[in-house]
Protein backbone atom coordinates (compact mmCIF):
# COMPACT_ATOMS: atom_id res chain seq x y z
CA UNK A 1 -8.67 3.45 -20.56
CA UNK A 2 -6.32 1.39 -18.62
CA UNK A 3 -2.56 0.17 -19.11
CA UNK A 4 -0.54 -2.54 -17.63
CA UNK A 5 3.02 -1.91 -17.14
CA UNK A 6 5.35 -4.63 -16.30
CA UNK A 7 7.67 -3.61 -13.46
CA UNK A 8 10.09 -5.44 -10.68
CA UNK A 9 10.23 -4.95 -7.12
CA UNK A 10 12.32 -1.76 -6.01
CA UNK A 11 13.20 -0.74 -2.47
CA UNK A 12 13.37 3.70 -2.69
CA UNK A 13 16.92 3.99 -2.57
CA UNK A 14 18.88 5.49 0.74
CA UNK A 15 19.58 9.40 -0.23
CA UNK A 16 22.71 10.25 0.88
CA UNK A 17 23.48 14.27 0.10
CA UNK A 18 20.69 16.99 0.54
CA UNK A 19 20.65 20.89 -1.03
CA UNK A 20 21.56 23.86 0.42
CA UNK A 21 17.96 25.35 -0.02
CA UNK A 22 15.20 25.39 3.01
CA UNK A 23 13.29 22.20 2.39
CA UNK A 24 9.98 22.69 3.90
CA UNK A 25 6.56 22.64 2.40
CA UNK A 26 4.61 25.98 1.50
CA UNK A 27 2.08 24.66 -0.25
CA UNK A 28 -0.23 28.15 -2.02
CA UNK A 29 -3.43 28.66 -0.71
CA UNK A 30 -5.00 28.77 -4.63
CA UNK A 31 -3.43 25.67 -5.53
CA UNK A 32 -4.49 22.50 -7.03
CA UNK A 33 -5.61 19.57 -4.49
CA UNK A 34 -6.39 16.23 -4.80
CA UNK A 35 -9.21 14.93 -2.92
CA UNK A 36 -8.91 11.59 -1.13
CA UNK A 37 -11.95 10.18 0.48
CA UNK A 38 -11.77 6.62 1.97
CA UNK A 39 -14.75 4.58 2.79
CA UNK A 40 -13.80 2.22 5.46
CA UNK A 41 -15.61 -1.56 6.11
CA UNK A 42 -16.58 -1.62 9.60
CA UNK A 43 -13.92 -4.06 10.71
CA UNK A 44 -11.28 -2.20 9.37
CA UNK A 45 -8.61 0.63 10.66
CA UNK A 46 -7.16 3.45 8.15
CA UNK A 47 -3.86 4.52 8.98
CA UNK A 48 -2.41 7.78 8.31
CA UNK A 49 -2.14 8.65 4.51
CA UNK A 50 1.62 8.64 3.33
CA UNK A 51 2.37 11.73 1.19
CA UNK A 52 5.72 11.88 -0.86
CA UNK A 53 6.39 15.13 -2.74
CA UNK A 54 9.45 15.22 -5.15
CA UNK A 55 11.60 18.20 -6.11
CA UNK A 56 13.95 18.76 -8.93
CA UNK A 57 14.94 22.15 -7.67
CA UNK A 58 16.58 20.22 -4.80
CA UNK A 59 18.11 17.46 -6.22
CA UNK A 60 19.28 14.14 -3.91
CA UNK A 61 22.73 12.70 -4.25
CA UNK A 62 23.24 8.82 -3.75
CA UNK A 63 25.55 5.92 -4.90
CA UNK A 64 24.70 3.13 -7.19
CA UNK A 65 25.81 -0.04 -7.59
CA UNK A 66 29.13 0.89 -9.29
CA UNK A 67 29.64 3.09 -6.38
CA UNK A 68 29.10 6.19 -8.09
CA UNK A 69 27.42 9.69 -6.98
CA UNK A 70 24.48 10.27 -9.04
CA UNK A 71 21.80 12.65 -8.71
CA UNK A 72 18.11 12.45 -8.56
CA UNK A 73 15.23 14.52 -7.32
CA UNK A 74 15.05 15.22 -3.92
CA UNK A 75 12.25 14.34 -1.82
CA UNK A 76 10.03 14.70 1.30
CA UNK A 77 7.51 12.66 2.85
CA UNK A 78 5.25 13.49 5.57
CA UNK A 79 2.17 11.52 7.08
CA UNK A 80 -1.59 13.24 7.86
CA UNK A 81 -4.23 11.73 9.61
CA UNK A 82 -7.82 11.85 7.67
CA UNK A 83 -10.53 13.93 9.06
CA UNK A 84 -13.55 11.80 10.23
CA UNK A 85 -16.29 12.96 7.47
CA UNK A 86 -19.36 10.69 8.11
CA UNK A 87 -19.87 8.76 11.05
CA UNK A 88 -17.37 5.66 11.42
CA UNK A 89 -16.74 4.75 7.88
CA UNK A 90 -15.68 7.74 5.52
CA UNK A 91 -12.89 9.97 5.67
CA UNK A 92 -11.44 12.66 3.67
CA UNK A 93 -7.97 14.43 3.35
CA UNK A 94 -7.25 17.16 0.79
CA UNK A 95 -3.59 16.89 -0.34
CA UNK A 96 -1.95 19.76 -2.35
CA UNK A 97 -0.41 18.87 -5.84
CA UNK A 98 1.50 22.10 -5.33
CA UNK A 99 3.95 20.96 -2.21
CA UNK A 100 5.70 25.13 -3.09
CA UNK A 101 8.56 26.03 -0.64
CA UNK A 102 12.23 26.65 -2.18
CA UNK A 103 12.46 23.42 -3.19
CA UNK A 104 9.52 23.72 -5.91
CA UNK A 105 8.23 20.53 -4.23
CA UNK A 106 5.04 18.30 -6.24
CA UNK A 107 3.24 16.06 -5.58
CA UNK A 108 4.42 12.49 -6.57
CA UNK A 109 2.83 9.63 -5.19
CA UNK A 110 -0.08 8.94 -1.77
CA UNK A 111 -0.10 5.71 -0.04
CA UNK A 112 -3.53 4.38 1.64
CA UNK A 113 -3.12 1.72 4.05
CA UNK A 114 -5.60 -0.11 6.53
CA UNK A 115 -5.32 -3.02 9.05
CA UNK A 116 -7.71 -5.04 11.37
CA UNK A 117 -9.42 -3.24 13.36
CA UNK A 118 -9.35 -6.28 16.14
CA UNK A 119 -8.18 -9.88 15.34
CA UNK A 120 -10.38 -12.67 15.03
CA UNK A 121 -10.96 -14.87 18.12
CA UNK A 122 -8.46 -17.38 18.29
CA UNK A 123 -5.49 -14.44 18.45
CA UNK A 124 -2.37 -15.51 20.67
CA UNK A 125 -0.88 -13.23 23.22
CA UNK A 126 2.04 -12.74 20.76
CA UNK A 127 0.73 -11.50 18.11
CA UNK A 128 1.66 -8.80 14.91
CA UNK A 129 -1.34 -6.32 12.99
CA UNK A 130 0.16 -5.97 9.89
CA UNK A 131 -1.35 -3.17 7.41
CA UNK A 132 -2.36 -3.53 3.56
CA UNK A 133 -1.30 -1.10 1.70
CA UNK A 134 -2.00 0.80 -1.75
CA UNK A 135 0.13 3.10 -3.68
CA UNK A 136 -1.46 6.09 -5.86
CA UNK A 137 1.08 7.66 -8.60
CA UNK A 138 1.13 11.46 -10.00
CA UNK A 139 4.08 12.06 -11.75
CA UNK A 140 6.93 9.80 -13.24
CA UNK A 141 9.12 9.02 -10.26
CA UNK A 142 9.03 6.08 -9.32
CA UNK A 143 7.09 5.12 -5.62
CA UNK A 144 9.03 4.19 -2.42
CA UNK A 145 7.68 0.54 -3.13
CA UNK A 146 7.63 -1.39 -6.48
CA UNK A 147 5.72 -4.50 -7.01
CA UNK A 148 3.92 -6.08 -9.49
CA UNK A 149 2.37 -3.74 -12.56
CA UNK A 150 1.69 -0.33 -13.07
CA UNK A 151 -2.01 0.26 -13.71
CA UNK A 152 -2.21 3.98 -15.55
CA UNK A 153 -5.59 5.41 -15.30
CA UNK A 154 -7.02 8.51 -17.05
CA UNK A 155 -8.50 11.00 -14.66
CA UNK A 156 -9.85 9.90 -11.34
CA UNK A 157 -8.73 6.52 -9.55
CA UNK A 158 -11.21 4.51 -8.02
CA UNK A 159 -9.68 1.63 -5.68
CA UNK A 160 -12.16 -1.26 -5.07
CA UNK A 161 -10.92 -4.58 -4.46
CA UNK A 162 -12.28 -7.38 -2.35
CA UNK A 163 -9.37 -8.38 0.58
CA UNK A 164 -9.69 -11.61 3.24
CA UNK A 165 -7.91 -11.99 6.67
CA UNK A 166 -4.37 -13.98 6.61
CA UNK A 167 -3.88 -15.55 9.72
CA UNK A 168 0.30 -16.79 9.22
CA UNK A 169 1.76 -19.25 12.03
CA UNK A 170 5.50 -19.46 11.19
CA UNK A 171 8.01 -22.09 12.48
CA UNK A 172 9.45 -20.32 15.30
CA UNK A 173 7.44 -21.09 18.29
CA UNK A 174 8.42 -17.57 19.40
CA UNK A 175 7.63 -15.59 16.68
CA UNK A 176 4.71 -13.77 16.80
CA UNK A 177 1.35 -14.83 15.12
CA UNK A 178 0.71 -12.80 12.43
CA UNK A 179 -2.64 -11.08 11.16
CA UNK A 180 -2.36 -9.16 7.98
CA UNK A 181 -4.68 -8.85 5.05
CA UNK A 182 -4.32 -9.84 1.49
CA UNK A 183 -6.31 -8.87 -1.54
CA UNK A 184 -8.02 -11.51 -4.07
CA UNK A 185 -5.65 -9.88 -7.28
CA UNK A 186 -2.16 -9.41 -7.71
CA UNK A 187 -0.79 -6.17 -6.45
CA UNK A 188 -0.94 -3.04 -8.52
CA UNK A 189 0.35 -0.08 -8.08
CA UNK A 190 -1.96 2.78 -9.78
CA UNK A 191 -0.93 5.77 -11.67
CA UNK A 192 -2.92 8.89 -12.84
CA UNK A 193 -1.12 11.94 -13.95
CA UNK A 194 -4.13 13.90 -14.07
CA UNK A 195 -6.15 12.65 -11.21
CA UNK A 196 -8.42 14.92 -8.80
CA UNK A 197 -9.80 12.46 -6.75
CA UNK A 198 -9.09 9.35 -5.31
CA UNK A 199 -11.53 7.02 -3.47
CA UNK A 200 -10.69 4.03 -1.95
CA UNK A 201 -13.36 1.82 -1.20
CA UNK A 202 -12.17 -1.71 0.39
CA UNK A 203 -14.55 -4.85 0.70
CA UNK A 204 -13.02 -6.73 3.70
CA UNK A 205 -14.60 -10.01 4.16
CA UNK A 206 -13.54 -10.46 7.43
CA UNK A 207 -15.16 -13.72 8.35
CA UNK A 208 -13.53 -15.56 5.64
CA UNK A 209 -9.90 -16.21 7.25
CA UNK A 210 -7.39 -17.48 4.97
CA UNK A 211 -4.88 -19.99 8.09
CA UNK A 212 -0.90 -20.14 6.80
CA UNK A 213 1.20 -22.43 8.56
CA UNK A 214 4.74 -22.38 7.68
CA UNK A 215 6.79 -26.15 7.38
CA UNK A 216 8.61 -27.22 10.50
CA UNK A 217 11.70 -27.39 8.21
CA UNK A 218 13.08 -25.13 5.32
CA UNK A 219 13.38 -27.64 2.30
CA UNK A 220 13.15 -27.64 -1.32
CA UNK A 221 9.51 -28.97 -2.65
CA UNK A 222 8.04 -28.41 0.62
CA UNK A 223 5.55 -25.36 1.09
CA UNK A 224 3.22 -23.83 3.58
CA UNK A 225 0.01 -24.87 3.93
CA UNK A 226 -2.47 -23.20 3.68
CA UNK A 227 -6.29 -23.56 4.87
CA UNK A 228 -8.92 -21.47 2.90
CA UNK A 229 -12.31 -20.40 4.37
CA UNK A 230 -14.37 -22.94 2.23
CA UNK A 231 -12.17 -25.96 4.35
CA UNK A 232 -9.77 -26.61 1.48
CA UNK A 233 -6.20 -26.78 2.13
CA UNK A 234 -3.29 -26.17 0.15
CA UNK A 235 0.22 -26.44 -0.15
CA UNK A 236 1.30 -25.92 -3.32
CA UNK A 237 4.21 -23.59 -4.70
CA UNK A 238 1.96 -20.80 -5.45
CA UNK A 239 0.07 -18.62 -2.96
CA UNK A 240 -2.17 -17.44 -2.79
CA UNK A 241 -4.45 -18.75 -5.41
CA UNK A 242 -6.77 -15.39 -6.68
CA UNK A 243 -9.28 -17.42 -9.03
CA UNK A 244 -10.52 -19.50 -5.50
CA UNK A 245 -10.30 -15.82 -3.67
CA UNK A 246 -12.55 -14.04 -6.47
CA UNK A 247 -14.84 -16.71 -6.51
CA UNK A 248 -14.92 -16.40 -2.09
CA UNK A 249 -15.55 -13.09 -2.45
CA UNK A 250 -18.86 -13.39 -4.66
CA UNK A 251 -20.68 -15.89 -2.13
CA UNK A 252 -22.35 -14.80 1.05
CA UNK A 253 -19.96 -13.54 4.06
């Protein structure tokens, strides 16, 4: 069974004050994993997974708003590349739940990420690859990165989701042009407490390419436009619009 959970957007806070105790991992060589195996589209890159582990052994110390020291568990995050398990497509990574060290560390949260793996024709000479990415939750700490709804899953996580090519041209002449990839549903941010594997399995339609183009001038009522694969533009106030995406997605690439 599934759950939405209404939550806002959260930047991980800045931890100020660490613990006296050695903080490196030790995970046990008997302990519990959790199995991530991606299966990559062809015109896609994976990145290296993002692992945090959280301790309450070694507790954090930071200030809040009021300007006060409070405490919170500790953390440390690492990054592993996946091993290459079949050909060009699938990879695999076994993460420990158990992080072990003095710090007690466990697992709390894994984020997958993947970007082009070359731009579409057309690309200027200044030009940005910006990554997707998709966070998996363990415990109940809350991830680096909040946005949109918690989606709490009972045992295994499955990530399929159908994402298109966002090609973003901003008002600056010398900004870079941007190439980053957007998915056809509002972000989620999945949580299993009990989860043993994880498989991420991303439909890219590459050839359908989503064109921004932001205003020449910053103004209220006046939006970027925005040119869809099927020819239709758009320049409404809301972006981008996930019923024309999900119904992109089901006809022929």
């Amino acid at each position: 069974m599934k759950v939405l959970i209404k939550s806002m957007l959260l930047i991980f806070p800045f931890l100020l004050l660490g613990c006296d105790k050695g903080e490196s991992l030790n995970p046990p060589p008997d302990g519990e994993i959790v199995s991530v195996i991606a299966k990559m589209p062809a015109d896609s890159k994976i990145l290296p997974l993002e692992i945090m582990y959280r301790s309450t052994t070694c507790l954090k110390s930071r200030k809040n708003s009021n300007g006060d020291v409070v405490k919170e568990p500790g953390y440390h995050f690492i990054k592993k590349e996946f091993n290459r398990a079949s050909g060009d497509s699938i990879f695999n990574l076994e993460v420990s739940r158990d992080g072990g060290g003095q710090c007690n560390w466990k697992l709390s949260n894994i984020t997958l990420g993947f970007n082009l793996k070359e731009l579409p024709s057309g690309k200027d000479e200044k030009s940005e690859n910006i990554p997707i990415k998709e966070i998996v939750v363990f415990d109940d700490n809350s991830p680096q990165r909040l946005s949109g709804t918690y989606e709490a899953i009972n045992g295994n996580v499955k990530l399929e989701g159908d994402y298109f090519p966002l090609i973003t041209k901003r008002r600056d002449s010398n900004s870079p042009l941007e190439y980053s990839i957007i998915r056809s549903t509002p972000d989620v941010i999945y949580k299993s407490t009990s989860a043993k594997e994880v498989i991420f399995e991303p439909r890219l339609h590459f050839s359908k390419i989503l064109r921004a183009t932001e205003p020449t001038v910053q103004k209220v009522g006046v939006y970027m436009s925005v040119l869809y694969p099927d020819g239709i533009a758009d320049n409404g106030p809301y972006f981008p619009d996930y019923k024309k995406l999900q119904l992109l997605s089901k006809s022929n690439d």
